[in-house]
PDB file of N, CA and C in Angstrom:
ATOM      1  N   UNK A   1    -121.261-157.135 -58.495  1.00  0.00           N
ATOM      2  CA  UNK A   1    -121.846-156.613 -59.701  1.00  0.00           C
ATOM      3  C   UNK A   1    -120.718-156.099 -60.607  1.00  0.00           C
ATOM      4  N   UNK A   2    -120.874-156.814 -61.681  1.00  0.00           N
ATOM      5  CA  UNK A   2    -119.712-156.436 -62.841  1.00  0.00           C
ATOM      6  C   UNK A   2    -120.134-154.997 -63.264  1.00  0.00           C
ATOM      7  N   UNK A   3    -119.454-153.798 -63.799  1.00  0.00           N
ATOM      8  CA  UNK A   3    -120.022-152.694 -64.742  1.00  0.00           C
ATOM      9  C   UNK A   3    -118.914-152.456 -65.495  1.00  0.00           C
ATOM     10  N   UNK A   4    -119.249-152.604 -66.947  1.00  0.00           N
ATOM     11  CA  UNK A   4    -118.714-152.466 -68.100  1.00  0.00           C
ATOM     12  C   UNK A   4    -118.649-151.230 -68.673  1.00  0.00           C
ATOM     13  N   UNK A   5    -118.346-150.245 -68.663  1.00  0.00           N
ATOM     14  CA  UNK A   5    -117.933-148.761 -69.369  1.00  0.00           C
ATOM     15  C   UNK A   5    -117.227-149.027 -70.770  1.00  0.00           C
ATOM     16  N   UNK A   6    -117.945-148.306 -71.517  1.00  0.00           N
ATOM     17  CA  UNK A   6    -117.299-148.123 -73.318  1.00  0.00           C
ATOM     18  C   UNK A   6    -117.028-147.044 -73.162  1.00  0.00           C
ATOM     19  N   UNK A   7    -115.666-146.749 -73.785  1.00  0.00           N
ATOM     20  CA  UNK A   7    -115.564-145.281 -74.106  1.00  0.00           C
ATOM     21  C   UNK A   7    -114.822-145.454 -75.500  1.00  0.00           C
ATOM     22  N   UNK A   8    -114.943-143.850 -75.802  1.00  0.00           N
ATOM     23  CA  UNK A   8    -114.532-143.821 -77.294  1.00  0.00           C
ATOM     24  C   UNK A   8    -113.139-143.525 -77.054  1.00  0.00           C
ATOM     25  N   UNK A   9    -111.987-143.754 -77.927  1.00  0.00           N
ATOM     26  CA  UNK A   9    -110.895-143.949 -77.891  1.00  0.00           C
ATOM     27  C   UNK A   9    -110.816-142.127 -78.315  1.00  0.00           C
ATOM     28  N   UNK A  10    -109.690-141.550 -77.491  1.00  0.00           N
ATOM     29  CA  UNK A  10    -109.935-140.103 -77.972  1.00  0.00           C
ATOM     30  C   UNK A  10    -108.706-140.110 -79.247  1.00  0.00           C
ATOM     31  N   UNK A  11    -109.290-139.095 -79.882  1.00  0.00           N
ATOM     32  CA  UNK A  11    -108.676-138.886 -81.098  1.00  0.00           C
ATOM     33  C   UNK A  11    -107.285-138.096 -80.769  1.00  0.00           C
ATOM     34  N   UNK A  12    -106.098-138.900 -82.053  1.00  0.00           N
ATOM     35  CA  UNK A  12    -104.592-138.398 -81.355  1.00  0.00           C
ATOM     36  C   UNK A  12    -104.752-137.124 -82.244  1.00  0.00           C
ATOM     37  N   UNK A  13    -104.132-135.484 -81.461  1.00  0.00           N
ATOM     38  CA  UNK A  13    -103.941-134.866 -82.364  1.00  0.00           C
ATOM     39  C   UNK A  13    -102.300-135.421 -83.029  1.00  0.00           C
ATOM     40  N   UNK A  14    -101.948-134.326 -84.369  1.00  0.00           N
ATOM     41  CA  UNK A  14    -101.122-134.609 -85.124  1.00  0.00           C
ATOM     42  C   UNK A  14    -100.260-133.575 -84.377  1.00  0.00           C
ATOM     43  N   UNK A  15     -98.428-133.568 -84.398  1.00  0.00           N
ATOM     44  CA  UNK A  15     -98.231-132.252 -84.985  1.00  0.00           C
ATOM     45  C   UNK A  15     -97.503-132.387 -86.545  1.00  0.00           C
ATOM     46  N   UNK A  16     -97.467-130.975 -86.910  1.00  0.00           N
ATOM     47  CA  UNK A  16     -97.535-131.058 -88.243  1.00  0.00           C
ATOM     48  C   UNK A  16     -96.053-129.930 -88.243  1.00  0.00           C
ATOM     49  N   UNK A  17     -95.153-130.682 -88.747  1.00  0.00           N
ATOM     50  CA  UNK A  17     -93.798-129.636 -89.146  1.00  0.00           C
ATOM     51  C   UNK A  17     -93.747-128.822 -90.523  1.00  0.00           C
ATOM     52  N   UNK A  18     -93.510-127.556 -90.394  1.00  0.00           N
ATOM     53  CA  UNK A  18     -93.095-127.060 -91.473  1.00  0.00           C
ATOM     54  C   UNK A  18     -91.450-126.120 -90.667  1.00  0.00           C
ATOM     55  N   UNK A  19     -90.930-126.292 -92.244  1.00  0.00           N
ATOM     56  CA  UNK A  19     -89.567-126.014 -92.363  1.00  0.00           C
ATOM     57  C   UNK A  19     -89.231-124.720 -92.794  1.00  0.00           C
ATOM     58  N   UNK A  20     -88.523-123.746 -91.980  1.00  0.00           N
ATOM     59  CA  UNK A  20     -88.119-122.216 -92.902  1.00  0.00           C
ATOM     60  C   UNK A  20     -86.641-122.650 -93.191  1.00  0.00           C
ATOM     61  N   UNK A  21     -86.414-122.309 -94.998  1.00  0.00           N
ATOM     62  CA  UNK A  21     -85.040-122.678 -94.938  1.00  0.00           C
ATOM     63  C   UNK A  21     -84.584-121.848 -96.133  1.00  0.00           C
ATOM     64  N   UNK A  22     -84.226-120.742 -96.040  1.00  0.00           N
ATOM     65  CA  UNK A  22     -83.918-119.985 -97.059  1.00  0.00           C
ATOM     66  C   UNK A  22     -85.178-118.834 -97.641  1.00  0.00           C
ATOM     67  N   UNK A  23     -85.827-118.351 -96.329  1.00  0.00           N
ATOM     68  CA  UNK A  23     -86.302-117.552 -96.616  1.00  0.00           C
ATOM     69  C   UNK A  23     -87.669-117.940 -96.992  1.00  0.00           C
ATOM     70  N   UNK A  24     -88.502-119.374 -96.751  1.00  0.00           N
ATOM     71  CA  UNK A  24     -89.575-120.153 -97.355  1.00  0.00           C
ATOM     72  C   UNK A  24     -89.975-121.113 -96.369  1.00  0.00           C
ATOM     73  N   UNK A  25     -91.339-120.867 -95.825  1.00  0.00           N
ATOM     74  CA  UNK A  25     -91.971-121.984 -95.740  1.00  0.00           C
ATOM     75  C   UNK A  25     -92.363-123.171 -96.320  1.00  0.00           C
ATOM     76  N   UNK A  26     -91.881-124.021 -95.376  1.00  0.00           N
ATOM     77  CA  UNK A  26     -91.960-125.389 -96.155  1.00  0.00           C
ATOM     78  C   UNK A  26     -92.404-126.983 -95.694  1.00  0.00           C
ATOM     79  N   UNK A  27     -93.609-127.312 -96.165  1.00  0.00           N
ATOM     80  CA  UNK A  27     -94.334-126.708 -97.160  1.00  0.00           C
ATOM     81  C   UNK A  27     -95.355-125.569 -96.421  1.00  0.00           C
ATOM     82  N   UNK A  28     -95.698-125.002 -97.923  1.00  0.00           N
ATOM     83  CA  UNK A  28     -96.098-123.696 -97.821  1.00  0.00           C
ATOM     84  C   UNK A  28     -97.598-124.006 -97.661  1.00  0.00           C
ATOM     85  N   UNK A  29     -98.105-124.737 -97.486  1.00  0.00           N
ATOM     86  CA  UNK A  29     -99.628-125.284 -97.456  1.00  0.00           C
ATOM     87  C   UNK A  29     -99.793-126.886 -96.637  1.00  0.00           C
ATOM     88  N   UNK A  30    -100.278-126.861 -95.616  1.00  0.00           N
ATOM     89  CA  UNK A  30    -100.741-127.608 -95.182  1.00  0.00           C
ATOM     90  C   UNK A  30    -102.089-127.874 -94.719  1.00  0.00           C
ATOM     91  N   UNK A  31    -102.982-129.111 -94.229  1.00  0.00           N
ATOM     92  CA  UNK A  31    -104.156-129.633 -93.649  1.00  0.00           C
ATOM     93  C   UNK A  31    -103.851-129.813 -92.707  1.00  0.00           C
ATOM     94  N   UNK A  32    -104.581-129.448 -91.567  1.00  0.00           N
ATOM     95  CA  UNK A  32    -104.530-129.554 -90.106  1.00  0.00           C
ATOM     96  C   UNK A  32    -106.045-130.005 -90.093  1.00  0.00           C
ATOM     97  N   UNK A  33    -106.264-130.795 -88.307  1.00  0.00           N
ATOM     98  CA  UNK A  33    -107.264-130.492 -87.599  1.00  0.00           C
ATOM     99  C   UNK A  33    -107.308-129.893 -86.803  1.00  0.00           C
ATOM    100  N   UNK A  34    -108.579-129.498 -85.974  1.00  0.00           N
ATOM    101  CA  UNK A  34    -109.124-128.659 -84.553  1.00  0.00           C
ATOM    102  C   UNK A  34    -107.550-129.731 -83.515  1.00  0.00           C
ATOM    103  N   UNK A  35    -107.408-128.878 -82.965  1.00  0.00           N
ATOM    104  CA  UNK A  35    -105.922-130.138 -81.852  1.00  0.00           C
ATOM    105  C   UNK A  35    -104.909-130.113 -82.448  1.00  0.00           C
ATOM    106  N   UNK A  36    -104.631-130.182 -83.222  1.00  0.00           N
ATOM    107  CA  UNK A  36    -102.894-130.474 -84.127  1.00  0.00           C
ATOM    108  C   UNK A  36    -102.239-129.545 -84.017  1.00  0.00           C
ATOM    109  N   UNK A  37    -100.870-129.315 -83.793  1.00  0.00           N
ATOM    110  CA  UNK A  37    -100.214-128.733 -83.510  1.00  0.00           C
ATOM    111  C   UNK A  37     -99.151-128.518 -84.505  1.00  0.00           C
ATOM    112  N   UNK A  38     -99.009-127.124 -84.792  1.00  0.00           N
ATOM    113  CA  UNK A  38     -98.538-126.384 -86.056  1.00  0.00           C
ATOM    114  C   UNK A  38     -96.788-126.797 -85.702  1.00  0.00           C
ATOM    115  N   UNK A  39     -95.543-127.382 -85.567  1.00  0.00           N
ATOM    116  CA  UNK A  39     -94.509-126.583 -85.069  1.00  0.00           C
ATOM    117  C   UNK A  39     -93.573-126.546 -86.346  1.00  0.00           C
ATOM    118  N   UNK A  40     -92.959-125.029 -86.332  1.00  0.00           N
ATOM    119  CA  UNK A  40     -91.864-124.517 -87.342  1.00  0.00           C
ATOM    120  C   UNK A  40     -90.567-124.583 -86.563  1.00  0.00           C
ATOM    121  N   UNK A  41     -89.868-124.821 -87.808  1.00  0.00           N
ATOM    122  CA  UNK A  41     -88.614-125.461 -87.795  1.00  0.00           C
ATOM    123  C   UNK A  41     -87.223-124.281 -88.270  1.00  0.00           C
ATOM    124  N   UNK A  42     -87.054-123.438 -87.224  1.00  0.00           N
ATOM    125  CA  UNK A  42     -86.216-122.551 -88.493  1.00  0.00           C
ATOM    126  C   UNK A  42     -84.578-122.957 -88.577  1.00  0.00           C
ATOM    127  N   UNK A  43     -84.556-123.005 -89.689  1.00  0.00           N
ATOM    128  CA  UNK A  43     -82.860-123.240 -90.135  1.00  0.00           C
ATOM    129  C   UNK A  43     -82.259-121.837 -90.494  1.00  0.00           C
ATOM    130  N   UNK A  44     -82.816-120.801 -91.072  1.00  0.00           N
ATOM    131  CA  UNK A  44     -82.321-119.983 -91.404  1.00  0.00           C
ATOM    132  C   UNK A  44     -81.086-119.525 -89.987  1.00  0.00           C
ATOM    133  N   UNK A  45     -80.421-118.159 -90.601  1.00  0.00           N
ATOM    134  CA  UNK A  45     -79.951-117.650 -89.649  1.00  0.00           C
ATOM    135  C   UNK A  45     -80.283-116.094 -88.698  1.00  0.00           C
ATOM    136  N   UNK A  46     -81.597-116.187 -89.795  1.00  0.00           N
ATOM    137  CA  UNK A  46     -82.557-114.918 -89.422  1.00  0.00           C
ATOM    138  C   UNK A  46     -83.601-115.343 -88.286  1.00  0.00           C
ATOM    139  N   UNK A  47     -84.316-114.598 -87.827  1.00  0.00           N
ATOM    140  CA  UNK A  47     -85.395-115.268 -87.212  1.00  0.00           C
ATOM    141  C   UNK A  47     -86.208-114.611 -88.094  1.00  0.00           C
ATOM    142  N   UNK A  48     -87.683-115.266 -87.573  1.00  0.00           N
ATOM    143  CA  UNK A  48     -88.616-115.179 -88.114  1.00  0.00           C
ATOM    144  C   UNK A  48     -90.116-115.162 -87.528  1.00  0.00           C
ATOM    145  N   UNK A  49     -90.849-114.910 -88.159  1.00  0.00           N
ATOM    146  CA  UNK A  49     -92.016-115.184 -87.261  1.00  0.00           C
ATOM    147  C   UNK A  49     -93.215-115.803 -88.225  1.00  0.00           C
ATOM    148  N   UNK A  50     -94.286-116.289 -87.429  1.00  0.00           N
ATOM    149  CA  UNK A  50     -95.424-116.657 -88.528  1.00  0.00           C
ATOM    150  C   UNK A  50     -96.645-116.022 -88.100  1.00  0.00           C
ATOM    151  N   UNK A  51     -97.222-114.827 -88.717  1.00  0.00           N
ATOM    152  CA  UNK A  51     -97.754-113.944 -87.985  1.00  0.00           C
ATOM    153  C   UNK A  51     -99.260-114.108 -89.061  1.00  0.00           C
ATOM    154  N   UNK A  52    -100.295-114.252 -88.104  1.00  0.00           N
ATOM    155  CA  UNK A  52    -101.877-114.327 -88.468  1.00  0.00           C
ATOM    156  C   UNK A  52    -102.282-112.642 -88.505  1.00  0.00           C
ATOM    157  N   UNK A  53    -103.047-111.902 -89.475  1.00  0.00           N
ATOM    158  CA  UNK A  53    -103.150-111.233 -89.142  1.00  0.00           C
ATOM    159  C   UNK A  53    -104.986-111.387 -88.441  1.00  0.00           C
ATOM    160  N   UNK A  54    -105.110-110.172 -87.098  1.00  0.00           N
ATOM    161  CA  UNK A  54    -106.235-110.519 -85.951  1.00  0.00           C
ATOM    162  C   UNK A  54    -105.878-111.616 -85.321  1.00  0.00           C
ATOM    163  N   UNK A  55    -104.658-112.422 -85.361  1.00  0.00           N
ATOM    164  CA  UNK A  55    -104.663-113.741 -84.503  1.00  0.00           C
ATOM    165  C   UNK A  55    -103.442-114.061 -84.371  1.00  0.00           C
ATOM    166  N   UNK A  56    -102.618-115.051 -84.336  1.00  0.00           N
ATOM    167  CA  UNK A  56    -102.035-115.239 -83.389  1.00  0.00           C
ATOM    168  C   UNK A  56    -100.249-114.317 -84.085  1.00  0.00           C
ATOM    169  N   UNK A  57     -98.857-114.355 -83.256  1.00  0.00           N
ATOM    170  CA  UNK A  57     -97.655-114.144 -83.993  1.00  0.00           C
ATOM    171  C   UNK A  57     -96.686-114.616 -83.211  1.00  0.00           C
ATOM    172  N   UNK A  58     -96.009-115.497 -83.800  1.00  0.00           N
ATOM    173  CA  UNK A  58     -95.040-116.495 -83.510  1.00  0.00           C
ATOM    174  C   UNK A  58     -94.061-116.379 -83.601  1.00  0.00           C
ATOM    175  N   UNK A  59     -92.967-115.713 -82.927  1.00  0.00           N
ATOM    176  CA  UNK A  59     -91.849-115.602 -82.642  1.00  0.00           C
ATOM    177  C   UNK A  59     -90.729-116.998 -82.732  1.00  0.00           C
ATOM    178  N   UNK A  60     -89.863-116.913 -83.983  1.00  0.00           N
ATOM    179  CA  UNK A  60     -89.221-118.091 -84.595  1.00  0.00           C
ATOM    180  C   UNK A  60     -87.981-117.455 -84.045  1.00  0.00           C
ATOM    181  N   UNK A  61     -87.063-117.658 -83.283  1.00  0.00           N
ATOM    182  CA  UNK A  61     -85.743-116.789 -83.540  1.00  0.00           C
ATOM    183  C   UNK A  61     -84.959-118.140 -84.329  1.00  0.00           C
ATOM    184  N   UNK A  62     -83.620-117.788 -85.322  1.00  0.00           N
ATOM    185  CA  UNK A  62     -82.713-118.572 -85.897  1.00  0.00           C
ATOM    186  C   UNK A  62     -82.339-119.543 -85.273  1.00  0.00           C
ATOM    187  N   UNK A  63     -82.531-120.667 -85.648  1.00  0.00           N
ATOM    188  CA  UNK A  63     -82.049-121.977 -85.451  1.00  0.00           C
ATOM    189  C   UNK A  63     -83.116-122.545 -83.985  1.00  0.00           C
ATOM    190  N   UNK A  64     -83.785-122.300 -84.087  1.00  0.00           N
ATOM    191  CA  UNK A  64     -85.341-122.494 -83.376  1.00  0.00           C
ATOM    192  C   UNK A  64     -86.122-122.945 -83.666  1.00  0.00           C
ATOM    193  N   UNK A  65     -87.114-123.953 -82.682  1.00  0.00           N
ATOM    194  CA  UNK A  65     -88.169-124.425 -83.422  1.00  0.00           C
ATOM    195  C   UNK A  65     -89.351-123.442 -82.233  1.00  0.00           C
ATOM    196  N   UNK A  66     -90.455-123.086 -82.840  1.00  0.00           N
ATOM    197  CA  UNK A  66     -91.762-122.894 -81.683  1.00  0.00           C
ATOM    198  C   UNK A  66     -93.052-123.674 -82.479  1.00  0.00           C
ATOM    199  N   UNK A  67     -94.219-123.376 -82.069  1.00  0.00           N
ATOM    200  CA  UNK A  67     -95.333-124.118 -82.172  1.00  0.00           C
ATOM    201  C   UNK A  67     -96.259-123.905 -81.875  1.00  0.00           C
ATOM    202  N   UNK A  68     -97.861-123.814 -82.539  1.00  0.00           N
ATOM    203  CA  UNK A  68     -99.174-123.716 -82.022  1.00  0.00           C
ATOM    204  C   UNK A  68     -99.881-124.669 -82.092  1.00  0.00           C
ATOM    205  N   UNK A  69    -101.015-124.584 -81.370  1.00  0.00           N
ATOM    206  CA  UNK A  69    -101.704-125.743 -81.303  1.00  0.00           C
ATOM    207  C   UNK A  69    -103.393-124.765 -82.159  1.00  0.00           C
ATOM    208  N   UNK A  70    -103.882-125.569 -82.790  1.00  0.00           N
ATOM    209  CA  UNK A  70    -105.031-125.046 -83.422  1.00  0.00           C
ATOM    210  C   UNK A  70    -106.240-124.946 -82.864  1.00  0.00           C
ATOM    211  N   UNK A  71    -106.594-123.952 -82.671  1.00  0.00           N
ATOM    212  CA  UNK A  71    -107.702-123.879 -81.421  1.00  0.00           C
ATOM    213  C   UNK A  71    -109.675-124.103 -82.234  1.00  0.00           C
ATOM    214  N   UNK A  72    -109.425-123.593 -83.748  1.00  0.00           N
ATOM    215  CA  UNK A  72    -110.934-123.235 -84.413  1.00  0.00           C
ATOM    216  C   UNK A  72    -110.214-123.526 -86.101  1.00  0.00           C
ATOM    217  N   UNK A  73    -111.644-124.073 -86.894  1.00  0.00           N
ATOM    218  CA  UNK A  73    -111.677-125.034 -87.954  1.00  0.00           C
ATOM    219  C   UNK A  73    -111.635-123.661 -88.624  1.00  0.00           C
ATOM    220  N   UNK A  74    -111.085-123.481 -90.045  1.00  0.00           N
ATOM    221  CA  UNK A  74    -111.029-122.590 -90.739  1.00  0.00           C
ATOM    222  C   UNK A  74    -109.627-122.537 -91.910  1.00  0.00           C
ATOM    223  N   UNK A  75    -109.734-121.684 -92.748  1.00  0.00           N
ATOM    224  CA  UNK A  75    -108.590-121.729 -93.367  1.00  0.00           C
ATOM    225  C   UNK A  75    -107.526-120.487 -92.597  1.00  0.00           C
ATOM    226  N   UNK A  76    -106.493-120.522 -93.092  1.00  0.00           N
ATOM    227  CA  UNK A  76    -105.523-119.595 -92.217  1.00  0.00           C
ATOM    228  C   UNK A  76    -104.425-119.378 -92.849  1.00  0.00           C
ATOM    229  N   UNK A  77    -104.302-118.205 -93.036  1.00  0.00           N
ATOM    230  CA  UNK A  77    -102.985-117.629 -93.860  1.00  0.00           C
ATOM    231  C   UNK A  77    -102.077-116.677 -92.884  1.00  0.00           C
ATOM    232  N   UNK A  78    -101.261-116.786 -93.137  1.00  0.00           N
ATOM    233  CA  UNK A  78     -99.577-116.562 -92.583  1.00  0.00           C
ATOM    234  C   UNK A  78     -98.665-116.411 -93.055  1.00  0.00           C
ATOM    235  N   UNK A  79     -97.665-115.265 -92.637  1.00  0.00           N
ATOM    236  CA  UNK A  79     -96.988-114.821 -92.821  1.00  0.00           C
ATOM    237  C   UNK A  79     -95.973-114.039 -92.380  1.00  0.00           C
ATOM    238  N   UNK A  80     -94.404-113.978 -92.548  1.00  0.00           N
ATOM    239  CA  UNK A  80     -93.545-113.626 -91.471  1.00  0.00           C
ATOM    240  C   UNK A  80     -93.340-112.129 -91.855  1.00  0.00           C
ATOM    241  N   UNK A  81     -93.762-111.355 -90.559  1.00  0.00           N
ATOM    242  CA  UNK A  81     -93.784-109.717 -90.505  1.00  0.00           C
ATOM    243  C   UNK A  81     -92.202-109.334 -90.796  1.00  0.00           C
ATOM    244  N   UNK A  82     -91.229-110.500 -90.594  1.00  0.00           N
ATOM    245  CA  UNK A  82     -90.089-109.555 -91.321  1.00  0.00           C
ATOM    246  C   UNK A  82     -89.780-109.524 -92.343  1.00  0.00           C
ATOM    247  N   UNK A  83     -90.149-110.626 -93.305  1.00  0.00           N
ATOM    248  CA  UNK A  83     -90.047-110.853 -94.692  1.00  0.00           C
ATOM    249  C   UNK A  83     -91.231-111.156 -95.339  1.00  0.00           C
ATOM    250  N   UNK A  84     -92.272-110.265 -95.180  1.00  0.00           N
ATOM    251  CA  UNK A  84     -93.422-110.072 -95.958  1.00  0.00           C
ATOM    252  C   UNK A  84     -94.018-110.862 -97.539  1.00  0.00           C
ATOM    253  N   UNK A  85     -92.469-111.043 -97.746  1.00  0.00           N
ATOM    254  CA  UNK A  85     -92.853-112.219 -98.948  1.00  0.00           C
ATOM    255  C   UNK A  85     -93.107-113.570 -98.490  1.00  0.00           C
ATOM    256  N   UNK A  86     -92.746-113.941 -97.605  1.00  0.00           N
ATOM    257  CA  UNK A  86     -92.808-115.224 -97.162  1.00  0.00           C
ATOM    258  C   UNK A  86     -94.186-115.501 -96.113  1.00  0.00           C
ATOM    259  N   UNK A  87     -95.032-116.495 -96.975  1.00  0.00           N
ATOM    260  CA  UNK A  87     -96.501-116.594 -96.829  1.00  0.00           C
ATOM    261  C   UNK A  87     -96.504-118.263 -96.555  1.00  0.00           C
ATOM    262  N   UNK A  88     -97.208-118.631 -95.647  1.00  0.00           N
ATOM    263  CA  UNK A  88     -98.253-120.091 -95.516  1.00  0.00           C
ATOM    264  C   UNK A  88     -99.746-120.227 -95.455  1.00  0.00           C
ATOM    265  N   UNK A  89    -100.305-121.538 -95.432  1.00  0.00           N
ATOM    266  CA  UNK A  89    -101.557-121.602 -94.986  1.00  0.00           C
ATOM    267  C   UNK A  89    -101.965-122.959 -94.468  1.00  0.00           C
ATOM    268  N   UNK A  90    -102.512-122.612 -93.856  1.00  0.00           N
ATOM    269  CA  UNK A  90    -103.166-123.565 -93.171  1.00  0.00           C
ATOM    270  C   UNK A  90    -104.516-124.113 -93.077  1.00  0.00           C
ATOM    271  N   UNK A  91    -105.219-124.954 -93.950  1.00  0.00           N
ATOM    272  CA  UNK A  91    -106.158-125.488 -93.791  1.00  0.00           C
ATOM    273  C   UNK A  91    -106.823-126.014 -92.603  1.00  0.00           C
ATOM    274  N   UNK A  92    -107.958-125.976 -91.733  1.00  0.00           N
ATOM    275  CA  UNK A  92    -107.824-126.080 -90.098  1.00  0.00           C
ATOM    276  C   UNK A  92    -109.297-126.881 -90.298  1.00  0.00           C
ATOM    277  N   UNK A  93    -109.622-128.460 -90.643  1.00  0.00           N
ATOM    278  CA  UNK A  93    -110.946-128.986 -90.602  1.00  0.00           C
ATOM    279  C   UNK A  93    -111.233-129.518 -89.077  1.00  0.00           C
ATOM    280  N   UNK A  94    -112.349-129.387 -89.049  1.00  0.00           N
ATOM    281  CA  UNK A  94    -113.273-129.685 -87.812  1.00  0.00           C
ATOM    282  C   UNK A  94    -112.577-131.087 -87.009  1.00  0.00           C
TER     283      UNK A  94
END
């Protein structure tokens, strides 16, 4: 007896780079999905972090890359607790 199984091809997440390079996320706005994986790139010689406030904070040290993976659909703003001017966001669709 032959049995034939279909399955759905699972969906690839992305990851998605952004760049700190002089004090700036870059780019400063991105689209993500649910799965994709955020990772920052720091060039500076500072570290940095990309800190959610109620959620997550990401410890960048200089010349480092780290990374999240997106757990829930939503928009998301960020920003590094040592240089308070320096802001991202993240668009997060289903």
């Amino acid at each position: 007896m032959l049995v034939t199984v279909l399955m759905e091809s699972p969906a690839f997440a992305a990851t998605i780079e952004v760049t700190i390079d002089k004090l700036v996320f870059s780019p400063a706005s991105v689209q993500a999905k649910v799965g994709d994986t955020i990772e920052w790139t720091n060039k500076d010689i500072l570290a940095h972090t990309a800190t959610v406030k109620g959620g997550w904070d990401v410890m960048i040290p200089a010349k480092w890359k780290r990374k999240v993976t997106l757990k829930a659909a939503g928009e998301v703003d960020y920003f590094c607790r040592f240089h308070p001017n320096m802001k991202g966001h993240i668009g997060v669709a289903p």
